[in-house]
PDB file of N, CA and C in Angstrom:
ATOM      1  N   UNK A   1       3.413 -23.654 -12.924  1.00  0.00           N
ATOM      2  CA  UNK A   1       3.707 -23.302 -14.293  1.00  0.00           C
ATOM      3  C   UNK A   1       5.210 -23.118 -14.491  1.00  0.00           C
ATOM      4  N   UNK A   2       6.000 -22.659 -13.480  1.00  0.00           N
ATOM      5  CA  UNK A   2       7.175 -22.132 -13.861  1.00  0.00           C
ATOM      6  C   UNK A   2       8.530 -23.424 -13.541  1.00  0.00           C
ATOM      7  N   UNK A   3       7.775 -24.524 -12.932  1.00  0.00           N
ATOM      8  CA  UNK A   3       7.951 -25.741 -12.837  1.00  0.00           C
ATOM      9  C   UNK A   3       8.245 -26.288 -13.479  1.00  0.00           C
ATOM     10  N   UNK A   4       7.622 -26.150 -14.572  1.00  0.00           N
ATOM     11  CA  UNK A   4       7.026 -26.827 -16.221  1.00  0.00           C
ATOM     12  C   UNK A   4       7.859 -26.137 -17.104  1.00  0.00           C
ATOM     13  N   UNK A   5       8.217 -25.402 -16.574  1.00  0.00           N
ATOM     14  CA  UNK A   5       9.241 -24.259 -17.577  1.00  0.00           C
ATOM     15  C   UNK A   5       8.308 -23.143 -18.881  1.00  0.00           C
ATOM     16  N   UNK A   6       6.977 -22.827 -17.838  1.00  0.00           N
ATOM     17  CA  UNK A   6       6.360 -22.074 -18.125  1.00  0.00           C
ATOM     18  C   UNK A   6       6.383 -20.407 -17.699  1.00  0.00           C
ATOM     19  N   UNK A   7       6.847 -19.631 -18.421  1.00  0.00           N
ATOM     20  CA  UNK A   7       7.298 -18.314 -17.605  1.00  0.00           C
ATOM     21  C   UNK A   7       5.458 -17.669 -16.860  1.00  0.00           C
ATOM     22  N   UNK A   8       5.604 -17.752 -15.641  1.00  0.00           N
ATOM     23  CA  UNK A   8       4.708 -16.691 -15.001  1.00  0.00           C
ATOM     24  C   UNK A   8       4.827 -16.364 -13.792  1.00  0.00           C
ATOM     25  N   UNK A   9       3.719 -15.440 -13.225  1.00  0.00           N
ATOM     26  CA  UNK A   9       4.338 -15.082 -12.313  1.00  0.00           C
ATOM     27  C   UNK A   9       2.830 -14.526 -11.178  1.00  0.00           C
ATOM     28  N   UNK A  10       2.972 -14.317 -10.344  1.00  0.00           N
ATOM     29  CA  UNK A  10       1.810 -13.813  -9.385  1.00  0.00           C
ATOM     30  C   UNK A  10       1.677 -12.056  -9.569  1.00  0.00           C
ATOM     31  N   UNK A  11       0.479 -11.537 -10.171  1.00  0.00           N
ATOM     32  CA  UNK A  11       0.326 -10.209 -10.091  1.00  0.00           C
ATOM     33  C   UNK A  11      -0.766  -9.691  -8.754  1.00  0.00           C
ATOM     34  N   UNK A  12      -0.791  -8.519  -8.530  1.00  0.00           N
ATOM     35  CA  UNK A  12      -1.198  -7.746  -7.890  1.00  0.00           C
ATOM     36  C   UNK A  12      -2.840  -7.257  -8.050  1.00  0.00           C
ATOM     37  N   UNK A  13      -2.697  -7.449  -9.618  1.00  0.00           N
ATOM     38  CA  UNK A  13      -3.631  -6.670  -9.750  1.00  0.00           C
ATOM     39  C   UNK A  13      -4.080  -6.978 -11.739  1.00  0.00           C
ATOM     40  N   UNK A  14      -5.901  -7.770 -12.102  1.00  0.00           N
ATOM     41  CA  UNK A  14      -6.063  -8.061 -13.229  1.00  0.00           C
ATOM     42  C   UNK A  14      -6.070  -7.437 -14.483  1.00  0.00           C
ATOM     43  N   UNK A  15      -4.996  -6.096 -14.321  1.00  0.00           N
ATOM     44  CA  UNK A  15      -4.621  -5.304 -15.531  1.00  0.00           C
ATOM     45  C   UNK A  15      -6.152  -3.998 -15.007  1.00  0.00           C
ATOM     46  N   UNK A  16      -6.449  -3.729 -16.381  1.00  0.00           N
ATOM     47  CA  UNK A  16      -7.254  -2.457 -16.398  1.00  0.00           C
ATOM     48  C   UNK A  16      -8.658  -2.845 -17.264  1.00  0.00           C
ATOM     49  N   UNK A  17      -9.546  -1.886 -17.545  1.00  0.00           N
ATOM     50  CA  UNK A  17     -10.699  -2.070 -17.975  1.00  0.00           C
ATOM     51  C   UNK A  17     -11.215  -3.641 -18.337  1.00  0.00           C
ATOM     52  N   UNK A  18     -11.574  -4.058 -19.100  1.00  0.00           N
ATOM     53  CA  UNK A  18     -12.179  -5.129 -18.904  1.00  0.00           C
ATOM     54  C   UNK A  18     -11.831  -6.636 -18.302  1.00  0.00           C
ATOM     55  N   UNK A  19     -10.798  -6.890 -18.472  1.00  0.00           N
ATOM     56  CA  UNK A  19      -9.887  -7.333 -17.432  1.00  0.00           C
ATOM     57  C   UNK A  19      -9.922  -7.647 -15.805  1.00  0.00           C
ATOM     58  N   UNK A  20     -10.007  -6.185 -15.112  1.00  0.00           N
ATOM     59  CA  UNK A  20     -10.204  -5.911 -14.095  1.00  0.00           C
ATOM     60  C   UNK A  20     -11.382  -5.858 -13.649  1.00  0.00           C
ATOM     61  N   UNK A  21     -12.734  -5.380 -14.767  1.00  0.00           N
ATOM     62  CA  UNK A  21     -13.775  -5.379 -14.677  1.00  0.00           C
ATOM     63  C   UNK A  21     -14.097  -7.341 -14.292  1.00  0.00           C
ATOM     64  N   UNK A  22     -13.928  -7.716 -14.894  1.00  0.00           N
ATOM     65  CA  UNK A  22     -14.408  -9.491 -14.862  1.00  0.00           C
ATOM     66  C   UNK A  22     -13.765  -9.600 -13.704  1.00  0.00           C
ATOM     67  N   UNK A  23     -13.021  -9.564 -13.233  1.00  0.00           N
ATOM     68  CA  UNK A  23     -12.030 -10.213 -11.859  1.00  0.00           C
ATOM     69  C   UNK A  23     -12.863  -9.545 -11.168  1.00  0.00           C
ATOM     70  N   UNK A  24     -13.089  -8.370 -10.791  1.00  0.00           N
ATOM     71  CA  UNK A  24     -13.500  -7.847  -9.785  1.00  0.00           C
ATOM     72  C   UNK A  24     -14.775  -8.152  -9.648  1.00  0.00           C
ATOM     73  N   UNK A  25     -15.471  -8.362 -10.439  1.00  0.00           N
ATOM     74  CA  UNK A  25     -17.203  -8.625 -10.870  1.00  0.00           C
ATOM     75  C   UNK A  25     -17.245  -9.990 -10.253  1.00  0.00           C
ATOM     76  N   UNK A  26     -16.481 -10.875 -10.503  1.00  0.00           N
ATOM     77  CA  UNK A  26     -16.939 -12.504  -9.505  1.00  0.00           C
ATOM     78  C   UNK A  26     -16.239 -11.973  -9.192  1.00  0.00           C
ATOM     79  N   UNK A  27     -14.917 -11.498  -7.808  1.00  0.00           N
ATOM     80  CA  UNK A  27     -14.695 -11.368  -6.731  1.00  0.00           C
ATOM     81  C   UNK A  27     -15.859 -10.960  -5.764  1.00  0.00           C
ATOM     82  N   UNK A  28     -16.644 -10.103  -6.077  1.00  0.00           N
ATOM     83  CA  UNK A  28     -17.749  -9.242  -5.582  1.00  0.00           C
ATOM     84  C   UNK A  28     -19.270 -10.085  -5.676  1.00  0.00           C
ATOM     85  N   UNK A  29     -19.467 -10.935  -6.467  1.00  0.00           N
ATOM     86  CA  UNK A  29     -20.356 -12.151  -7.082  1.00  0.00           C
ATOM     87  C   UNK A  29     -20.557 -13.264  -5.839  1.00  0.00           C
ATOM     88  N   UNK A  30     -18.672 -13.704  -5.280  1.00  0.00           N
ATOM     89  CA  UNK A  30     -18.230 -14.846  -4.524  1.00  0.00           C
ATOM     90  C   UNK A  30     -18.849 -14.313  -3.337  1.00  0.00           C
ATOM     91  N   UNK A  31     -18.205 -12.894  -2.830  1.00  0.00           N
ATOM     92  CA  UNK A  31     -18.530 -12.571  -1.981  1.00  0.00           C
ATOM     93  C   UNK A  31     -19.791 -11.789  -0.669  1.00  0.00           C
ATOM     94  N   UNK A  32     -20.646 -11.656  -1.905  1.00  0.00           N
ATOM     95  CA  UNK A  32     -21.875 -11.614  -1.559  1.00  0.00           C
ATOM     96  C   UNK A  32     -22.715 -12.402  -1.763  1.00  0.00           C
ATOM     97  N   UNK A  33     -22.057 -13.604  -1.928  1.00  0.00           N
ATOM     98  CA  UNK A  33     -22.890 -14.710  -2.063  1.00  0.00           C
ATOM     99  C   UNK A  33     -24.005 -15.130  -2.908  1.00  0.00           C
ATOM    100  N   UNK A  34     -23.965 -14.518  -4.305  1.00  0.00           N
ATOM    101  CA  UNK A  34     -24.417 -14.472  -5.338  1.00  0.00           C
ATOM    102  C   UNK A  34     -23.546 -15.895  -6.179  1.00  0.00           C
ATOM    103  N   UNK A  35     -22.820 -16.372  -5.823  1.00  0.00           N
ATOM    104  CA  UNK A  35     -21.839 -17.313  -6.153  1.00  0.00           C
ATOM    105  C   UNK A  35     -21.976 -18.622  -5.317  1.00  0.00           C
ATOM    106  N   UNK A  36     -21.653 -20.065  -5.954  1.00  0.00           N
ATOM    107  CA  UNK A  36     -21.756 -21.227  -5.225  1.00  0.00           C
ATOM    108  C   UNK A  36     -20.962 -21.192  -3.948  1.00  0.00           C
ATOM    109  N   UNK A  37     -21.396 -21.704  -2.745  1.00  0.00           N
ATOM    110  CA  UNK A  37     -20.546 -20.953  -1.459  1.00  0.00           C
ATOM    111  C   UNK A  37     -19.529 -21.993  -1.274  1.00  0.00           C
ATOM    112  N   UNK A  38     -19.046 -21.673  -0.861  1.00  0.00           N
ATOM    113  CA  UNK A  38     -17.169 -22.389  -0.519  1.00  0.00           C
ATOM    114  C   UNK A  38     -16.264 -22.002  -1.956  1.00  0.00           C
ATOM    115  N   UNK A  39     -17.135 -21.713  -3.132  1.00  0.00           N
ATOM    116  CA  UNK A  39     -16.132 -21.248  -4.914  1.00  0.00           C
ATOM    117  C   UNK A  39     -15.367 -20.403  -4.569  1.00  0.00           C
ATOM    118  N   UNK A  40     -13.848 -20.606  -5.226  1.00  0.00           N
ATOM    119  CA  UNK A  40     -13.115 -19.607  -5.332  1.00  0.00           C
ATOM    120  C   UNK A  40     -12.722 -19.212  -6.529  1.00  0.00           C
ATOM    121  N   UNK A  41     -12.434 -18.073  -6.652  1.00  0.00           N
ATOM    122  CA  UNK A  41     -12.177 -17.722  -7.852  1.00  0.00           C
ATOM    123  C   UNK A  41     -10.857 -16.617  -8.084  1.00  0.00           C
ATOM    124  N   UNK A  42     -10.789 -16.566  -9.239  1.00  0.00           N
ATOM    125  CA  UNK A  42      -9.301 -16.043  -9.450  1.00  0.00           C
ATOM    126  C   UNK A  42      -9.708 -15.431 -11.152  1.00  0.00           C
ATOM    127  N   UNK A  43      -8.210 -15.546 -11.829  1.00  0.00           N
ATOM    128  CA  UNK A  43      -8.302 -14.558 -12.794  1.00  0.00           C
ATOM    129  C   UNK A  43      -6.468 -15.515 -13.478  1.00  0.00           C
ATOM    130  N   UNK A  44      -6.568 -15.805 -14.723  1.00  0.00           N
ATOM    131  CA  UNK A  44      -5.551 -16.145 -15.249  1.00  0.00           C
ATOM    132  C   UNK A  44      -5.298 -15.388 -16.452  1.00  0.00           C
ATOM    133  N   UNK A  45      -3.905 -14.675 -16.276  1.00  0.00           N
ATOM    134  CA  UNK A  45      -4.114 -13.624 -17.756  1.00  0.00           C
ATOM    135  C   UNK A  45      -3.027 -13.694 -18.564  1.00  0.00           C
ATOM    136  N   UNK A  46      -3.552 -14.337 -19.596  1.00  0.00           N
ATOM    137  CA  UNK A  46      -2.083 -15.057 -20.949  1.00  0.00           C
ATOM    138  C   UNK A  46      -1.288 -13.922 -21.898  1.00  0.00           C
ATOM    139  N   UNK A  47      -0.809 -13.887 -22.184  1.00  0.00           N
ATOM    140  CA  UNK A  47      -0.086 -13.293 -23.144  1.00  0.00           C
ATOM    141  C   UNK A  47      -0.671 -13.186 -24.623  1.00  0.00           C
ATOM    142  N   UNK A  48       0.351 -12.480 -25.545  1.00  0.00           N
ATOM    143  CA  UNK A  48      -0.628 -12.715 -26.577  1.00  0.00           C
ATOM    144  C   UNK A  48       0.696 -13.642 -27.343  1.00  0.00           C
ATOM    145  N   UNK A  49      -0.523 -13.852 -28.285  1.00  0.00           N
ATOM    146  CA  UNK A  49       0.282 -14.820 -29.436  1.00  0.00           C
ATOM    147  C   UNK A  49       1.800 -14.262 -30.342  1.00  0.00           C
ATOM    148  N   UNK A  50       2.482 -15.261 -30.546  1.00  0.00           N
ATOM    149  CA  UNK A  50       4.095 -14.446 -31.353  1.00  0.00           C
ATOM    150  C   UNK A  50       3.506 -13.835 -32.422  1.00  0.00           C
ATOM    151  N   UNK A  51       2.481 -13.899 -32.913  1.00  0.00           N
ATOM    152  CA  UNK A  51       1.966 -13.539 -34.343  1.00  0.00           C
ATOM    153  C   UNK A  51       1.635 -11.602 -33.793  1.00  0.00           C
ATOM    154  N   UNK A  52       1.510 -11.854 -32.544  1.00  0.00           N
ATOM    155  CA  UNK A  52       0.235 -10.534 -32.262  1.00  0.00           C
ATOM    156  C   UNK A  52       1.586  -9.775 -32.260  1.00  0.00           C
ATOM    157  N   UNK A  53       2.643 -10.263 -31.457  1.00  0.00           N
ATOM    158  CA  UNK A  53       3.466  -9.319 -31.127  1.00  0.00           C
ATOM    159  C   UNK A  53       4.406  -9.532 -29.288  1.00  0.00           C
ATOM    160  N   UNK A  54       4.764  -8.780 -28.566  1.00  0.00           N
ATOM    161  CA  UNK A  54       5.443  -9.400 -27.239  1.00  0.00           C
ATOM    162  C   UNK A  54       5.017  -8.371 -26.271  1.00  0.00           C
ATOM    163  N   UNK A  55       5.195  -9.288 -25.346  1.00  0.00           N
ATOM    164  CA  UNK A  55       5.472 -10.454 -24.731  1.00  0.00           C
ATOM    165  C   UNK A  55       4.485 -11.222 -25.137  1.00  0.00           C
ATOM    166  N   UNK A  56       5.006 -12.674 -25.650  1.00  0.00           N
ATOM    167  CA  UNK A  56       3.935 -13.508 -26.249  1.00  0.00           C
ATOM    168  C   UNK A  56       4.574 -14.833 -25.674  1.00  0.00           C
ATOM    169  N   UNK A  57       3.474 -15.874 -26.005  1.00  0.00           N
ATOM    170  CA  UNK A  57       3.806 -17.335 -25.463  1.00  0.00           C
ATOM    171  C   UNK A  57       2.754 -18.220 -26.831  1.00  0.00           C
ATOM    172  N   UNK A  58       3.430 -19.242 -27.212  1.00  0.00           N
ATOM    173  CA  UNK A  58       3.118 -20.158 -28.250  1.00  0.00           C
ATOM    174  C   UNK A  58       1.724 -20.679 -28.017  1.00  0.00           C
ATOM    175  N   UNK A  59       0.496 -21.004 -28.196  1.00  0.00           N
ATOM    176  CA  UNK A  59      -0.379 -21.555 -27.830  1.00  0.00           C
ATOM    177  C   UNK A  59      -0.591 -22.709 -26.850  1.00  0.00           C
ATOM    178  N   UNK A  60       0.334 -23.594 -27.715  1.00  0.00           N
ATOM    179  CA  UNK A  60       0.342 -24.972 -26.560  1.00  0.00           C
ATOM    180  C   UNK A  60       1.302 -24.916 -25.587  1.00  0.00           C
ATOM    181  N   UNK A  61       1.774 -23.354 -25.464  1.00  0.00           N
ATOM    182  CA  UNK A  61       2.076 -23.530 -24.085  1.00  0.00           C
ATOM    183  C   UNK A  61       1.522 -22.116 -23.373  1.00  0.00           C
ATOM    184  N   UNK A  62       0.526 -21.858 -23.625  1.00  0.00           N
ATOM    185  CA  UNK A  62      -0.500 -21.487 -22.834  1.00  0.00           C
ATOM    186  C   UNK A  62      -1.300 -22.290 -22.524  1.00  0.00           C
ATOM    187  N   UNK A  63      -2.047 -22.982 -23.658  1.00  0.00           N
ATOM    188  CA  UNK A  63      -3.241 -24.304 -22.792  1.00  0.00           C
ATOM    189  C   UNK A  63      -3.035 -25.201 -21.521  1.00  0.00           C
ATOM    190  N   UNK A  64      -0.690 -25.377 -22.215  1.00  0.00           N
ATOM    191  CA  UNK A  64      -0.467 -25.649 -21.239  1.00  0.00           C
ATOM    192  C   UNK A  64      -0.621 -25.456 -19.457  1.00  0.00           C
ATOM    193  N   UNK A  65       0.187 -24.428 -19.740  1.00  0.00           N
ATOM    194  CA  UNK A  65      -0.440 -23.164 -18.450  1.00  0.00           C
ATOM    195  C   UNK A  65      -1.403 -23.050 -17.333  1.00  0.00           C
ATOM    196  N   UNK A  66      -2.181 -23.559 -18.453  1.00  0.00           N
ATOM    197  CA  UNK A  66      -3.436 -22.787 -17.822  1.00  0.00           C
ATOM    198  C   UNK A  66      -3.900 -24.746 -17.440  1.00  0.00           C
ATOM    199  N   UNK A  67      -4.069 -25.404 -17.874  1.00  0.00           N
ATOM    200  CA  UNK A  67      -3.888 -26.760 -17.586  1.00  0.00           C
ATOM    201  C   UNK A  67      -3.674 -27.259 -16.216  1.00  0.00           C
ATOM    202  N   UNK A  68      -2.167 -26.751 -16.132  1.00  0.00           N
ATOM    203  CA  UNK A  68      -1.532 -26.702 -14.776  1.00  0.00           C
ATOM    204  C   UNK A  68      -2.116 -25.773 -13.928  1.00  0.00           C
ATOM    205  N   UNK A  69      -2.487 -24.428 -14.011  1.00  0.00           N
ATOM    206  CA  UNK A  69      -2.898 -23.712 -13.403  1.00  0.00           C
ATOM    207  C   UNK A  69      -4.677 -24.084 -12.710  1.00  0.00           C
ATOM    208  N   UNK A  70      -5.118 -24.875 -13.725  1.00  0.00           N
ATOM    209  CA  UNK A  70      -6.454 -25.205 -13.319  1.00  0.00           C
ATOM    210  C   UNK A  70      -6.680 -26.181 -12.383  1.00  0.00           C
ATOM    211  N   UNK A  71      -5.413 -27.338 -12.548  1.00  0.00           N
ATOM    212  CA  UNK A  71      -5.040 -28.581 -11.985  1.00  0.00           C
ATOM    213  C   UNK A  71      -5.148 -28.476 -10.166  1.00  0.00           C
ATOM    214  N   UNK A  72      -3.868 -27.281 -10.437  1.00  0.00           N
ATOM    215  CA  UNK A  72      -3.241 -26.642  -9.101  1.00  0.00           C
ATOM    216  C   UNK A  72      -4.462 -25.811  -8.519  1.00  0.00           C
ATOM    217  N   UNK A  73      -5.659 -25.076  -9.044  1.00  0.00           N
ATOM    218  CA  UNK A  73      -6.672 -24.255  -8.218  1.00  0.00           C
ATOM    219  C   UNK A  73      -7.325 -25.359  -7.573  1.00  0.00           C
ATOM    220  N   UNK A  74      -7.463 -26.631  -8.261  1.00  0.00           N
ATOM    221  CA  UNK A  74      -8.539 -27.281  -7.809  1.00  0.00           C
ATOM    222  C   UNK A  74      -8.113 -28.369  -6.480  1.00  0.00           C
ATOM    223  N   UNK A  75      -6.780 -28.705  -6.392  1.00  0.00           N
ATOM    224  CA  UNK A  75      -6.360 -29.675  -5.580  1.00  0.00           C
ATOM    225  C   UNK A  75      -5.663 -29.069  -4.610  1.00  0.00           C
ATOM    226  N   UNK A  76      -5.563 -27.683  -4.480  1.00  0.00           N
ATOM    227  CA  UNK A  76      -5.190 -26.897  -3.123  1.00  0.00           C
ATOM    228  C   UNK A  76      -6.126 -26.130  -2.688  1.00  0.00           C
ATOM    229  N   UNK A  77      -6.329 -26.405  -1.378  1.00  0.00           N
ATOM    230  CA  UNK A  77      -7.310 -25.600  -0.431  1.00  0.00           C
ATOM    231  C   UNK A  77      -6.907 -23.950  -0.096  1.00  0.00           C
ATOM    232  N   UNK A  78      -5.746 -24.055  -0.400  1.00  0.00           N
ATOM    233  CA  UNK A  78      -5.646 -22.447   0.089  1.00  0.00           C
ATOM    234  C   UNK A  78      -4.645 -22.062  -1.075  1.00  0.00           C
ATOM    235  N   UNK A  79      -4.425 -20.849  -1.033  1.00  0.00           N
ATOM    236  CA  UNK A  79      -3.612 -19.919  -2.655  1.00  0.00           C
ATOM    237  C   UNK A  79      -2.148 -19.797  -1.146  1.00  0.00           C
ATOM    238  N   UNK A  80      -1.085 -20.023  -2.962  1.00  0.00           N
ATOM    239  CA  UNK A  80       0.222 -19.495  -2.145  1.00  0.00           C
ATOM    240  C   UNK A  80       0.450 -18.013  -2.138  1.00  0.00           C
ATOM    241  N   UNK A  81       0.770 -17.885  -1.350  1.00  0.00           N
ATOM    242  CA  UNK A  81       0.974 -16.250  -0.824  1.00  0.00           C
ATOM    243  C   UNK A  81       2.564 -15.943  -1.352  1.00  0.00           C
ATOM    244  N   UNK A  82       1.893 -15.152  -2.802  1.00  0.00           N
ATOM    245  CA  UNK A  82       3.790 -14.732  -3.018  1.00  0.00           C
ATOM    246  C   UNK A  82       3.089 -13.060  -3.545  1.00  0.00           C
ATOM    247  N   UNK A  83       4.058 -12.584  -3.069  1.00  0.00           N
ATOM    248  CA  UNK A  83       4.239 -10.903  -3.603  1.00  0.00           C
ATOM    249  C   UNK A  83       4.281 -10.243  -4.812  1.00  0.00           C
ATOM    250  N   UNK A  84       4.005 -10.065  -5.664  1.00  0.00           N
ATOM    251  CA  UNK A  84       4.386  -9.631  -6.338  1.00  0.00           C
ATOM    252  C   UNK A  84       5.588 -11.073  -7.661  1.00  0.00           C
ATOM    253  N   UNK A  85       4.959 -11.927  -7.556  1.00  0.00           N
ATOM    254  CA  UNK A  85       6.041 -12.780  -8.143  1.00  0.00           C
ATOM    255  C   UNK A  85       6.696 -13.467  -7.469  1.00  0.00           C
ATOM    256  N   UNK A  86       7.335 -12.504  -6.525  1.00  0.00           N
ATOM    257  CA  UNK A  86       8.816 -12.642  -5.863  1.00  0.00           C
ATOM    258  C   UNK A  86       8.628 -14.241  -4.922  1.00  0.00           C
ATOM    259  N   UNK A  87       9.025 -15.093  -4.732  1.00  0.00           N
ATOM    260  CA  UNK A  87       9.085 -16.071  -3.981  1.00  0.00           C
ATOM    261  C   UNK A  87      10.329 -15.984  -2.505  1.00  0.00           C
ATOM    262  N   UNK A  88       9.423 -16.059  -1.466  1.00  0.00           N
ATOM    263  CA  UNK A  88      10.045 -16.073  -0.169  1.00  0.00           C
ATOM    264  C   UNK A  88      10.327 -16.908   0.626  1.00  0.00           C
TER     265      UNK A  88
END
């Protein structure tokens, strides 16, 4: 995404209440095998719209985003390991 000149970044953690609730719910789904086996899953979390207020991102370049982001889950076997954002 940030390739593309899409601002994002790797978090820690899928925010709070419902949010966190869904991420954690298929994390826990995958892993007890209640989930298709070898699926991975993740959590992509957009901004809101300039209309809503900031930090915001334009629509078509969230679809964008997430485009790329869907592209990239599916044609790599393993997740890059960055910290907090930070690239090492």
């Amino acid at each position: 995404m940030n390739w593309a000149g899409i601002p994002a970044e790797v978090s820690q953690t899928a925010g709070t209440f419902v949010c966190n609730h869904v991420f954690y719910g298929l994390m826990h789904r995958l892993a007890t095998g209640r989930g298709l086996k070898g699926t991975r899953g993740g959590f992509i979390h957009v901004p809101m719209l300039p209309e809503q207020g900031a930090p915001s991102l334009p629509l078509d370049r969230m679809v964008e985003g997430l485009r790329i982001g869907i592209r990239t889950a599916l044609a790599l076997q393993h997740d890059v390991r960055l910290g907090a954002g930070a690239v090492d």
